[in-house]
Every structure is written in structure tokens, then in C-alpha cells.
PDB file of N, CA and C in Angstrom:
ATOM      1  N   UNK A   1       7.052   2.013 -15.342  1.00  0.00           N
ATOM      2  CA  UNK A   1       7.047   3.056 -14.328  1.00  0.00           C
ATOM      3  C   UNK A   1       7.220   2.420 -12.946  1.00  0.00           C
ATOM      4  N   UNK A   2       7.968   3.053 -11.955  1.00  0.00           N
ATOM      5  CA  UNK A   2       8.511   2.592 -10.952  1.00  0.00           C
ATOM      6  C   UNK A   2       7.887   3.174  -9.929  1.00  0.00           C
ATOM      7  N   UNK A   3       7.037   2.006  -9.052  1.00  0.00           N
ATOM      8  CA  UNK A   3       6.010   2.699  -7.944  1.00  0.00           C
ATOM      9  C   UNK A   3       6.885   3.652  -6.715  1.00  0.00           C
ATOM     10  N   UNK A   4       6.590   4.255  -6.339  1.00  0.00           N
ATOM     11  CA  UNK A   4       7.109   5.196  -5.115  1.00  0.00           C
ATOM     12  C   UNK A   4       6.413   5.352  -4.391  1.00  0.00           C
ATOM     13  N   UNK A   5       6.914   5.940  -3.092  1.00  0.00           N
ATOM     14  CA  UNK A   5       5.967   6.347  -2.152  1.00  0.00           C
ATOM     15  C   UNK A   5       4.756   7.575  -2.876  1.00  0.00           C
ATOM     16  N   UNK A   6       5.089   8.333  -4.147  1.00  0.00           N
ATOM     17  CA  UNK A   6       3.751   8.914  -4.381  1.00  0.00           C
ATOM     18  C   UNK A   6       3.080   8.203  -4.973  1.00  0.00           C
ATOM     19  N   UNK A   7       2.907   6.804  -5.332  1.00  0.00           N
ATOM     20  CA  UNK A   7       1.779   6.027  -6.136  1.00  0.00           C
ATOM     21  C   UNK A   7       0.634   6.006  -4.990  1.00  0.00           C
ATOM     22  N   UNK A   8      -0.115   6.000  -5.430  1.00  0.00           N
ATOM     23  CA  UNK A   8      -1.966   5.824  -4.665  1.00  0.00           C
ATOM     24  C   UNK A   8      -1.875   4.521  -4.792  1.00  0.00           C
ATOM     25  N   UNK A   9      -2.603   4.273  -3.222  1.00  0.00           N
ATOM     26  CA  UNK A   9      -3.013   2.709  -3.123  1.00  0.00           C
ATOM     27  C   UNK A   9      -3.450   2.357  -4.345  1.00  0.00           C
ATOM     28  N   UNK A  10      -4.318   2.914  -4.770  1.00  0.00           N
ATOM     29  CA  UNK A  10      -5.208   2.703  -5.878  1.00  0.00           C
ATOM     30  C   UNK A  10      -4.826   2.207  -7.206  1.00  0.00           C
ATOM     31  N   UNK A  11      -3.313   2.762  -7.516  1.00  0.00           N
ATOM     32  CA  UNK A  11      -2.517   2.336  -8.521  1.00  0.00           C
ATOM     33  C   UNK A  11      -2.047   0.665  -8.001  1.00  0.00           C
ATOM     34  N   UNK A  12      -1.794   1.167  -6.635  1.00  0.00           N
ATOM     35  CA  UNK A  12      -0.566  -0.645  -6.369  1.00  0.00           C
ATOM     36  C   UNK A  12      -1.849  -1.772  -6.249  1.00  0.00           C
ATOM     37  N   UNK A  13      -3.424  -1.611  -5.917  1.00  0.00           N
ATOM     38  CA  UNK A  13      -3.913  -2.262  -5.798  1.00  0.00           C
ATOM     39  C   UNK A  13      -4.723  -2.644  -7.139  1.00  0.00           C
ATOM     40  N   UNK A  14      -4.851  -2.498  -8.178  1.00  0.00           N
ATOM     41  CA  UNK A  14      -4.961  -2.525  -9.770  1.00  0.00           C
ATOM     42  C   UNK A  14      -3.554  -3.170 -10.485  1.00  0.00           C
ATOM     43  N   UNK A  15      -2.689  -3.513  -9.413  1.00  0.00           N
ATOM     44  CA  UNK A  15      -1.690  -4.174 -10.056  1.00  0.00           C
ATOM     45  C   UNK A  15      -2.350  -5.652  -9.468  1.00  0.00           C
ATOM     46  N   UNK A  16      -2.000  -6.962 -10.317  1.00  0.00           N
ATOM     47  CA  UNK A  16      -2.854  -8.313  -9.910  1.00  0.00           C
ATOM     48  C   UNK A  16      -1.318  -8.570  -9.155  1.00  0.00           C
ATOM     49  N   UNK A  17      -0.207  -8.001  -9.718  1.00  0.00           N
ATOM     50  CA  UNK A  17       0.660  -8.938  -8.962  1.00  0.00           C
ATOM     51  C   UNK A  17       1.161  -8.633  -7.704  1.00  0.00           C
ATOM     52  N   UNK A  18       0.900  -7.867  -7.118  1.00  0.00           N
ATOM     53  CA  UNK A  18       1.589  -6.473  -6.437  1.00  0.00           C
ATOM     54  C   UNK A  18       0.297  -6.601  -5.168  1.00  0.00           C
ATOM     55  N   UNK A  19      -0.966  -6.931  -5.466  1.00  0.00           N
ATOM     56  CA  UNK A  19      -1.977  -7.203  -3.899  1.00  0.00           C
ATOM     57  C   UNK A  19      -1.690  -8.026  -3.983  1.00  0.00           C
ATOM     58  N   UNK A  20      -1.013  -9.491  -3.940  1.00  0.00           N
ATOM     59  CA  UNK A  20      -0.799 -10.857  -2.918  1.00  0.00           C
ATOM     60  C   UNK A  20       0.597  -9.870  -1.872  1.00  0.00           C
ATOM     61  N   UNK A  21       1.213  -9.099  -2.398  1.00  0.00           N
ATOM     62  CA  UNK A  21       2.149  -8.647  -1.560  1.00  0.00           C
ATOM     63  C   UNK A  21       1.678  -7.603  -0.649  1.00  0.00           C
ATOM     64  N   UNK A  22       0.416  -6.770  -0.708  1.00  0.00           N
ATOM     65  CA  UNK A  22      -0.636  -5.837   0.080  1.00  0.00           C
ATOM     66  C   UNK A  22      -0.859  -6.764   1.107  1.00  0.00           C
ATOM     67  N   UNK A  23      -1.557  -7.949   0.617  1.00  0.00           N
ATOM     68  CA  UNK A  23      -1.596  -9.208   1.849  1.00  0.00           C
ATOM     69  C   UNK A  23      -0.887  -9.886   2.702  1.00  0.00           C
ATOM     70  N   UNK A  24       0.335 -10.028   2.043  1.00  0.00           N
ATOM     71  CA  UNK A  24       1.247 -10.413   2.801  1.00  0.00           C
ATOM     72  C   UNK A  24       1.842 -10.013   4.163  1.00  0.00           C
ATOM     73  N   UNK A  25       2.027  -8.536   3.764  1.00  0.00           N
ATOM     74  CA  UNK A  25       2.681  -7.493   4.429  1.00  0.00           C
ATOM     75  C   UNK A  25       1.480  -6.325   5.341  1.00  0.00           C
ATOM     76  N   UNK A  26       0.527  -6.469   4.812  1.00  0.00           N
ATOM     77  CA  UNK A  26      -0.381  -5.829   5.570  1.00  0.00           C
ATOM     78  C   UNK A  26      -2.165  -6.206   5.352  1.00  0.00           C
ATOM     79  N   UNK A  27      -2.095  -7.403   5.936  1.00  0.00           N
ATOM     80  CA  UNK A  27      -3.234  -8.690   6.167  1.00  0.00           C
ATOM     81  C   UNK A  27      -4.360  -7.730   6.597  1.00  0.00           C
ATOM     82  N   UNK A  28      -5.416  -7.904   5.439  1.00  0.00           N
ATOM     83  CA  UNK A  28      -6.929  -7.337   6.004  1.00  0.00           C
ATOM     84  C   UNK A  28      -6.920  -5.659   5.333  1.00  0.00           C
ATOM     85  N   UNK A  29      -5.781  -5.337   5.168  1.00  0.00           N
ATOM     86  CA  UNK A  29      -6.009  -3.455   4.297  1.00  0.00           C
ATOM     87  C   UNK A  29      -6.921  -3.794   3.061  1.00  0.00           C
ATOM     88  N   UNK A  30      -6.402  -4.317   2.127  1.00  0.00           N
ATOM     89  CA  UNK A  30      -6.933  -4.161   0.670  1.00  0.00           C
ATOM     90  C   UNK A  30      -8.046  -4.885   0.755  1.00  0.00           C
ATOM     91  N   UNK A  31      -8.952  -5.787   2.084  1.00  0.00           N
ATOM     92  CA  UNK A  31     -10.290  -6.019   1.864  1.00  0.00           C
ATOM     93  C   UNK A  31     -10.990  -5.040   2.898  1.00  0.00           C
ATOM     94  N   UNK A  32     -10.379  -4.223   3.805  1.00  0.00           N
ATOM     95  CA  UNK A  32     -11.227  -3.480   4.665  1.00  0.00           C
ATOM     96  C   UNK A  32     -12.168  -2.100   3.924  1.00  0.00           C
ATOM     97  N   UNK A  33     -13.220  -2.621   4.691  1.00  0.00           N
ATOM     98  CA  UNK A  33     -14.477  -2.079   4.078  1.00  0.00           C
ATOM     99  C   UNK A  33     -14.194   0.028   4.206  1.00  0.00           C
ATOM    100  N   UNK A  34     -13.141  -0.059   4.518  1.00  0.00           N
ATOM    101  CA  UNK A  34     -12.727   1.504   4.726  1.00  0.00           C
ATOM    102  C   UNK A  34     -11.798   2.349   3.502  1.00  0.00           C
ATOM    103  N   UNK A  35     -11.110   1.023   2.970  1.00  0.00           N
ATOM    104  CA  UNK A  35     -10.392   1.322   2.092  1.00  0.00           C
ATOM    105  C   UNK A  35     -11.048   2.872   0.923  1.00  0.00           C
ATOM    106  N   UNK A  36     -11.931   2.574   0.552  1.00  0.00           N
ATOM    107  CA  UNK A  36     -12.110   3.635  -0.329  1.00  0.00           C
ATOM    108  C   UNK A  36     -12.232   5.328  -0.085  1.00  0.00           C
ATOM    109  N   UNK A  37     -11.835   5.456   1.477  1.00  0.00           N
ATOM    110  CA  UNK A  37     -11.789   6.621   1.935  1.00  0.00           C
ATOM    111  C   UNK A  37     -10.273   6.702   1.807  1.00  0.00           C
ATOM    112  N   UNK A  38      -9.171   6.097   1.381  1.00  0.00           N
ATOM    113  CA  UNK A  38      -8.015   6.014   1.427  1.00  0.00           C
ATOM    114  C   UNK A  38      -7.310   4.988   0.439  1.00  0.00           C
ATOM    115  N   UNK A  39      -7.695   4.904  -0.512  1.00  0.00           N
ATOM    116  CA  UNK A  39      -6.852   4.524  -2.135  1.00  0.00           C
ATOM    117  C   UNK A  39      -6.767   5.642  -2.671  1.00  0.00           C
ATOM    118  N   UNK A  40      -6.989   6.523  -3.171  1.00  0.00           N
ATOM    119  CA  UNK A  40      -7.007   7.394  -3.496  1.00  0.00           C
ATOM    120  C   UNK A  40      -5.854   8.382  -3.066  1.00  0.00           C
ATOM    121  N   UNK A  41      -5.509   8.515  -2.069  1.00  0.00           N
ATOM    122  CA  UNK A  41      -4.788   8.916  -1.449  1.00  0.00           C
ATOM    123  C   UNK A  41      -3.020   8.166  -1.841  1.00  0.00           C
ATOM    124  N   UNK A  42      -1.778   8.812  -1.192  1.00  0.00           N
ATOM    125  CA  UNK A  42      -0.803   8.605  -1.880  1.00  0.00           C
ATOM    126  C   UNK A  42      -0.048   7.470  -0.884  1.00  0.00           C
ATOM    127  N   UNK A  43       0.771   6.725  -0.721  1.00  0.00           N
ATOM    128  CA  UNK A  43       1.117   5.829   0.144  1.00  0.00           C
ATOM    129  C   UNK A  43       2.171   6.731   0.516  1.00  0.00           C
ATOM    130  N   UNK A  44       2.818   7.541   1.160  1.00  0.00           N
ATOM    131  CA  UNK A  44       3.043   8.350   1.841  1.00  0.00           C
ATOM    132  C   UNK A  44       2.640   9.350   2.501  1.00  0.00           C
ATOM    133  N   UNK A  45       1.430  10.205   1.831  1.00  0.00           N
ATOM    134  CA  UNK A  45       0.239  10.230   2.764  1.00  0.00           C
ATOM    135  C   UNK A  45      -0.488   9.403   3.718  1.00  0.00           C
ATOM    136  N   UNK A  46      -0.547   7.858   3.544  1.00  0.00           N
ATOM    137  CA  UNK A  46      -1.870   7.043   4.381  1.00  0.00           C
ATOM    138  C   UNK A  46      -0.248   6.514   6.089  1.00  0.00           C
ATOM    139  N   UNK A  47       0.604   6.724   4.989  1.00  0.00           N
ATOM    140  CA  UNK A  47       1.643   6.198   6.085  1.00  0.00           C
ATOM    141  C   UNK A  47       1.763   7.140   7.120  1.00  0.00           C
ATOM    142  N   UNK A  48       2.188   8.583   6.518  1.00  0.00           N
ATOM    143  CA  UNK A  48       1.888   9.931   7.778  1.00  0.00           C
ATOM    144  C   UNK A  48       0.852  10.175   8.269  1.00  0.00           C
ATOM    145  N   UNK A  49      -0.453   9.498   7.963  1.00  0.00           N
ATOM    146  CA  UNK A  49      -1.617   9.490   8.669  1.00  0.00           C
ATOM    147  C   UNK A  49      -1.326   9.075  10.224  1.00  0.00           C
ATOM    148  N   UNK A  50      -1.539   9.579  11.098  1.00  0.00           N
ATOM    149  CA  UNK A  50      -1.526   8.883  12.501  1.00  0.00           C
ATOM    150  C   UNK A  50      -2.190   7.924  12.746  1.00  0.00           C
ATOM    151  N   UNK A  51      -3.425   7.571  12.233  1.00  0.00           N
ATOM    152  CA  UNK A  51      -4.292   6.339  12.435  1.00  0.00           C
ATOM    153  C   UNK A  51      -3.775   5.066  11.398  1.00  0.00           C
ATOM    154  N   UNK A  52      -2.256   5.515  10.837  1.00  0.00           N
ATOM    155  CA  UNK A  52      -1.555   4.201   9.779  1.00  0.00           C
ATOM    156  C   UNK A  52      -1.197   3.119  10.980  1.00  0.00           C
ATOM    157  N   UNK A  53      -0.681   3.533  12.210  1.00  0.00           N
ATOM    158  CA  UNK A  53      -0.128   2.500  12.802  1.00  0.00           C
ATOM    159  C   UNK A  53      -0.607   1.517  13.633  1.00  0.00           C
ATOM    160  N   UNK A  54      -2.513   1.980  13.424  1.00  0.00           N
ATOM    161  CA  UNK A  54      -3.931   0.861  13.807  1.00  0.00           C
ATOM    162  C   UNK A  54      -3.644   0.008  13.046  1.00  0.00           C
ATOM    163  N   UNK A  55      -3.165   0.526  11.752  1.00  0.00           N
ATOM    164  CA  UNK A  55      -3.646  -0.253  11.095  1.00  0.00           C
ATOM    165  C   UNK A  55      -2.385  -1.569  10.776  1.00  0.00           C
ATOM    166  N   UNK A  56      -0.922  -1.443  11.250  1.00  0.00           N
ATOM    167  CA  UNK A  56      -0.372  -1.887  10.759  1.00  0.00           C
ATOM    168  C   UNK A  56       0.373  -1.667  10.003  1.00  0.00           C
ATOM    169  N   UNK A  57       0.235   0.072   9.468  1.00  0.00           N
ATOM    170  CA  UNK A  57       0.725   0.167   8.247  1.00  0.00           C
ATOM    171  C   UNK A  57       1.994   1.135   8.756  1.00  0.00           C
ATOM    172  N   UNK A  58       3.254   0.914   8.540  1.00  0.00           N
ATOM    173  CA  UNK A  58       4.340   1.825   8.433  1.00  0.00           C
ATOM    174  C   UNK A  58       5.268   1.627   7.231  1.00  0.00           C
ATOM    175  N   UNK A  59       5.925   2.791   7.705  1.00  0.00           N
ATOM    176  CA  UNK A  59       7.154   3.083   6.109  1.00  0.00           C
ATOM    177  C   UNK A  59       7.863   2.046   5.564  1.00  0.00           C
ATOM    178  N   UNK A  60       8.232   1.368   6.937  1.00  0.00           N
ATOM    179  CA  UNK A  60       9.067   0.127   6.565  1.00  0.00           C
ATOM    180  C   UNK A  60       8.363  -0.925   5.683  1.00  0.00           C
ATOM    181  N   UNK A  61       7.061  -1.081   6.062  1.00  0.00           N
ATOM    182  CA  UNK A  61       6.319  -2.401   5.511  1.00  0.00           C
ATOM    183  C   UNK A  61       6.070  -1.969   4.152  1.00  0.00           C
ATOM    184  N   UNK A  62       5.407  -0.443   3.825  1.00  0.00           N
ATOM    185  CA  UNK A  62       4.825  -0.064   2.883  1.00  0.00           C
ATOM    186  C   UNK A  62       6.315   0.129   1.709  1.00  0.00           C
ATOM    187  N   UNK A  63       7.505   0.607   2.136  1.00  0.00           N
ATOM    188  CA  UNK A  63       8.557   0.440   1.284  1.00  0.00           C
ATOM    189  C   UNK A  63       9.285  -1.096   0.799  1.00  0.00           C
ATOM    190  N   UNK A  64       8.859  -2.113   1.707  1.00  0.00           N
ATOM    191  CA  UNK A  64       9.210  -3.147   1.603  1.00  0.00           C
ATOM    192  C   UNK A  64       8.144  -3.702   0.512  1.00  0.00           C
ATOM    193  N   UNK A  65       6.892  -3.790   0.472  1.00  0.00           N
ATOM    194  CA  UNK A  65       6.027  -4.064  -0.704  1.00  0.00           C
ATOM    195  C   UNK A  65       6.502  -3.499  -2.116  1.00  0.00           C
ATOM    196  N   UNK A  66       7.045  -1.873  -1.980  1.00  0.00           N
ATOM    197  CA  UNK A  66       7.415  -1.088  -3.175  1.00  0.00           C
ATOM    198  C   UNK A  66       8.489  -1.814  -3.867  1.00  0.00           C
ATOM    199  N   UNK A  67       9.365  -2.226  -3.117  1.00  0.00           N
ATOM    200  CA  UNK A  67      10.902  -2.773  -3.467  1.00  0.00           C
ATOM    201  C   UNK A  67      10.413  -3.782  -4.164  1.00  0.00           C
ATOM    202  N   UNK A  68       9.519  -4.753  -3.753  1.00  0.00           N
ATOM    203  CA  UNK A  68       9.592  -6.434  -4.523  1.00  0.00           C
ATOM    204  C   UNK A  68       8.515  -5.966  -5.445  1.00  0.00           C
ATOM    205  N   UNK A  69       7.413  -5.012  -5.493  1.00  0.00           N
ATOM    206  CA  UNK A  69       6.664  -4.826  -6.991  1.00  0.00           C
ATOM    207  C   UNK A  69       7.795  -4.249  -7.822  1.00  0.00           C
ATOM    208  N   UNK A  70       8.095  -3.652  -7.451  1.00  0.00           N
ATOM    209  CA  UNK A  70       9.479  -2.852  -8.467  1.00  0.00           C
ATOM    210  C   UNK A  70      10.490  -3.832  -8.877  1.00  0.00           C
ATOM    211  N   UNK A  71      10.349  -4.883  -8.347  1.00  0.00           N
ATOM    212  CA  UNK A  71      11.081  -6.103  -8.725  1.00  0.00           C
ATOM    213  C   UNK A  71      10.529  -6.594  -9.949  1.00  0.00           C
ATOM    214  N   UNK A  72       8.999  -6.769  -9.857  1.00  0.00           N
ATOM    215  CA  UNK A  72       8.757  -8.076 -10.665  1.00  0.00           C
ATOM    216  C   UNK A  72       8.278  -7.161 -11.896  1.00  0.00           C
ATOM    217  N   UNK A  73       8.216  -5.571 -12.292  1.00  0.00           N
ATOM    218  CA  UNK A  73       8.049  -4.430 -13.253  1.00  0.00           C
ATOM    219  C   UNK A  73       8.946  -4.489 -14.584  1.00  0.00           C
TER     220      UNK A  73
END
């Protein structure tokens, strides 16, 4: 199955191979102590969130992670 913007953090971060690339691309999300108000949620949801771009997080970065897990699937 091929992640998309509707996969939940929650799915891409239960992948082992797929968070070194969460890290890569967006340093400090998948250990911030906030996360669990927002895995759950869809990675196109957390991206249209207005408070995504505190964090670092936009379409570009979050589609760029999708592309290389969808690589190694």
C-alpha cells in the first residue's frame, strides 16, 4: 500500500524505515512531546493546519518523505 497524503502520521511513524526520513526532513516532530495530539490525524490535515509552518512542516517536505517511503515499499 502506497502512503499518501491521507496516511496518519501514525501509520508513517510505525513504519521503522520511513521515521529516519520523519528526522531527516522534519528534525524534532516524531520526538515532540505534542505529537499525540496529532498522529492520528491525516498528513494533509497536520500540513493545512496553520500552526504546520512552526513547526517546519509543509507540503513540500511532507510529500518529499512520501516519495522516498514509497520508494523503499
Amino acid at each position: 500500500m502506497a502512503y499518501t497524503m491521507n496516511t496518519t502520521l501514525k501509520e508513517l511513524l510505525r513504519d521503522p524505515n520511513v521515521r529516519p526520513l520523519i528526522d531527516q526532513y522534519l528534525p524534532g516532530v516524531a520526538d515532540n512531546p505534542m505529537l499525540s495530539m496529532v498522529e492520528g490525524m491525516t498528513l494533509q490535515a497536520i500540513v493545512d493546519n496553520p500552526m504546520a509552518g512552526q513547526f517546519g512542516i509543509t507540503e513540500e517536505k511532507v510529500q518529499s518523505i512520501l516519495d522516498q517511503a514509497n520508494k523503499m515499499s
